[in-house]
Protein backbone atom coordinates (compact mmCIF):
# COMPACT_ATOMS: atom_id res chain seq x y z
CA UNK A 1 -118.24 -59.01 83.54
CA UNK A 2 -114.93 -60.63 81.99
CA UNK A 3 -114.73 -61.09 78.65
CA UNK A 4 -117.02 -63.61 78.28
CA UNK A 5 -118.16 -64.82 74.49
CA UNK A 6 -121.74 -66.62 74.02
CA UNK A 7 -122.18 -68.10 70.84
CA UNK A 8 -123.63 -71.30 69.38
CA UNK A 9 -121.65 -74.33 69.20
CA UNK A 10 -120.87 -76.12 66.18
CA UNK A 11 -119.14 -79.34 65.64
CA UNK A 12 -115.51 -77.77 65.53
CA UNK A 13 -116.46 -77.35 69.14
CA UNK A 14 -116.57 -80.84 70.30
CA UNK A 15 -112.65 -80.91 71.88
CA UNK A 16 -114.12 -77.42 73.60
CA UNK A 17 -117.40 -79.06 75.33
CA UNK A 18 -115.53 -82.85 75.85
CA UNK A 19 -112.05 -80.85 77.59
CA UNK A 20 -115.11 -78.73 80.25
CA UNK A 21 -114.67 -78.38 84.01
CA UNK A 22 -117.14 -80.60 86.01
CA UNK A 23 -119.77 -78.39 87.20
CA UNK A 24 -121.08 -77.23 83.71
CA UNK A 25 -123.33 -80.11 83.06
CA UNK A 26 -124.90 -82.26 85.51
CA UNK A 27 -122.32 -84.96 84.85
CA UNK A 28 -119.50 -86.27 81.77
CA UNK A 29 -120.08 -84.79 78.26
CA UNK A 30 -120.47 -88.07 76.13
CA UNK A 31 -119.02 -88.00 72.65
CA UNK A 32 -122.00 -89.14 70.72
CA UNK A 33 -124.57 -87.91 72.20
CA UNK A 34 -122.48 -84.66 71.95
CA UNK A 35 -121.94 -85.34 68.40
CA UNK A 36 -126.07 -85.49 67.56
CA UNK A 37 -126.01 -82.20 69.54
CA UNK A 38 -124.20 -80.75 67.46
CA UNK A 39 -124.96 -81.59 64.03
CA UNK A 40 -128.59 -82.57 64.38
CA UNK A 41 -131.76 -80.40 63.09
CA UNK A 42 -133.51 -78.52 65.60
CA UNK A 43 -130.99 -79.21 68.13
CA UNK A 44 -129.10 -76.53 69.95
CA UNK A 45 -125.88 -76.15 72.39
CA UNK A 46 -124.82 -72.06 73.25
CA UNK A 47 -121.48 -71.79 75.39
CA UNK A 48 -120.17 -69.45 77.27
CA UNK A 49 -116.61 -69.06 77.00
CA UNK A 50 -114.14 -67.03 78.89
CA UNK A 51 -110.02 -67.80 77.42
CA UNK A 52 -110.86 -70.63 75.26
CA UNK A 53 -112.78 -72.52 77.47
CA UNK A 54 -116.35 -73.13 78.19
CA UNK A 55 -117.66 -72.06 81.53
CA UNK A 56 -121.43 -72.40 80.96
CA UNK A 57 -123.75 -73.74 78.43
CA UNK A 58 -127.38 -73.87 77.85
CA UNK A 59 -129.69 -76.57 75.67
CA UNK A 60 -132.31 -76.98 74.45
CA UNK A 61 -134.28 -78.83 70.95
CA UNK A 62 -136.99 -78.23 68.86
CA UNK A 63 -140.23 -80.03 69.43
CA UNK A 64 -142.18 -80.71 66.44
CA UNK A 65 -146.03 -81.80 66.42
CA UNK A 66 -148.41 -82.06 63.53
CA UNK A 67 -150.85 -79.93 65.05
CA UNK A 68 -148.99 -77.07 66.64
CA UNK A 69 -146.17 -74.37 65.70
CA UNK A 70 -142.45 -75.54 66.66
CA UNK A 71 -141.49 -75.32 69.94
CA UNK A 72 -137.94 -75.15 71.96
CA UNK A 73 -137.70 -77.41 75.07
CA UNK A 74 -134.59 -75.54 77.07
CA UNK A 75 -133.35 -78.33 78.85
CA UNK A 76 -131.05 -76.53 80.67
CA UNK A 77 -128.84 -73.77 81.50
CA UNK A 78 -125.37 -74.38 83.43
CA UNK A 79 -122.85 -72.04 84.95
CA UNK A 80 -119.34 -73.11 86.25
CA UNK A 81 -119.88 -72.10 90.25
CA UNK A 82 -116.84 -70.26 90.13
CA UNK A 83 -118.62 -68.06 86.99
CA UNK A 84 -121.94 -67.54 88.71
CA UNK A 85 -123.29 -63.99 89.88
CA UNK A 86 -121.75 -62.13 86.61
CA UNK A 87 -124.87 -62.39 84.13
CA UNK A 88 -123.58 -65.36 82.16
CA UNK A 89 -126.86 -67.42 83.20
CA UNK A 90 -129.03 -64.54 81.40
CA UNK A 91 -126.98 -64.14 78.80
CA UNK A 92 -127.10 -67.47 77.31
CA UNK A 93 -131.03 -67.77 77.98
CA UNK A 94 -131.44 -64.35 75.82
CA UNK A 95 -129.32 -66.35 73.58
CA UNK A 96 -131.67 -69.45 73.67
CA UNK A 97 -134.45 -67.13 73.08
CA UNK A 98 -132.81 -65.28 69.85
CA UNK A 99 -131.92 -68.68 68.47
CA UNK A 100 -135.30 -70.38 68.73
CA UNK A 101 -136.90 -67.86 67.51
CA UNK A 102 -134.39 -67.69 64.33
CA UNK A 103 -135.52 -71.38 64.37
CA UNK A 104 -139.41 -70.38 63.95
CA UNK A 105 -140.15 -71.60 66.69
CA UNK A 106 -143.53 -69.46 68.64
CA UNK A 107 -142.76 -71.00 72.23
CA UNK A 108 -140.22 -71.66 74.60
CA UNK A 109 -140.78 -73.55 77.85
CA UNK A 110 -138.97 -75.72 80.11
CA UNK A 111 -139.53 -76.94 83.79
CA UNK A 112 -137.64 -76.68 86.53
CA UNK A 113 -138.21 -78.08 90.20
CA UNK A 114 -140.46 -76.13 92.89
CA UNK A 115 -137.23 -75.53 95.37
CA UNK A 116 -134.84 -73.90 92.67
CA UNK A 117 -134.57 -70.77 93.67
CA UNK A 118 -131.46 -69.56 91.43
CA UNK A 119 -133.30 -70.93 88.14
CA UNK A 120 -136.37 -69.59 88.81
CA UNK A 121 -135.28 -66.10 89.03
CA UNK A 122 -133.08 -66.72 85.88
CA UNK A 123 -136.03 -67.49 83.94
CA UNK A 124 -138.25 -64.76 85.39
CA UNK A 125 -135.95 -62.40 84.32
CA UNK A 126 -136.08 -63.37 80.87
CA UNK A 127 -139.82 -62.85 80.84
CA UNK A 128 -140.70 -66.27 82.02
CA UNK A 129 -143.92 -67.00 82.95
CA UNK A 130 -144.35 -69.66 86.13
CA UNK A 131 -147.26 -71.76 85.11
CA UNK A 132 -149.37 -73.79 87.81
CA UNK A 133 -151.72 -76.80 87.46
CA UNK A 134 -149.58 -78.98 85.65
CA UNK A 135 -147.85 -82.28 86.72
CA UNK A 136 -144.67 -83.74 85.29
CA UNK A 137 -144.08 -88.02 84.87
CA UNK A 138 -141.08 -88.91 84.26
CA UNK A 139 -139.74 -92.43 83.47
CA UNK A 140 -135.89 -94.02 84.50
């Protein structure tokens, strides 16, 4: 693999994740939301970064409920197409793991649709566990 540097992002990163190639995220980095990211408790942005700039990312936040231990919700993990294939995708989710667990948080989980092949052997490979009976609503 190329040098590649995974690492959490902090605020000083903001030019760094506004400046990224389309095909990182699903669509345009928005400053504010970007700026909660990344300054807001239990919240949590890892890059990926190959000469200075960021070719994949992975986030996620920490779910708090009264009656159970903190969780992280990994919302997602994206690699530039042109960076896939060289163990950047597994490399941020063992990051994700180390971080939420820094974070105290017991669980991890995230879902991820039926016919994504590429995601669902990521997360396998970090030890995830496919779970069945459950159905997901969702709200635009």
């Amino acid at each position: 693999m190329d040098a590649i540097e995974i690492r959490r992002l902090g605020l000083e990163d903001a030019d760094l994740v506004l400046s990224v190639r389309d095909g990182v995220f699903d669509g345009p980095v928005r400053p504010d939301p970007l700026r909660h990211k990344l300054t807001a408790p239990g919240q949590l942005l890892i890059g990926a970064l190959a000469d200075g700039a960021l070719v994949g990312m992975a986030s996620g936040a920490v779910v708090l409920m009264p009656d159970k231990a903190p969780s992280l919700y990994l919302d997602e993990i994206g690699v530039h197409e042109d960076w896939r294939r060289r163990g950047i995708g597994l490399a941020l989710g063992q990051s994700v793991l180390t971080e939420a667990r820094a974070m105290g948080c017991e669980t991890i989980w995230l879902a991820t649709e039926d016919d994504n092949a590429p995601a669902r052997a990521l997360y396998a490979r970090l030890g995830g566990r496919a779970q069945t009976g459950v159905v997901v609503y969702s709200w635009d």
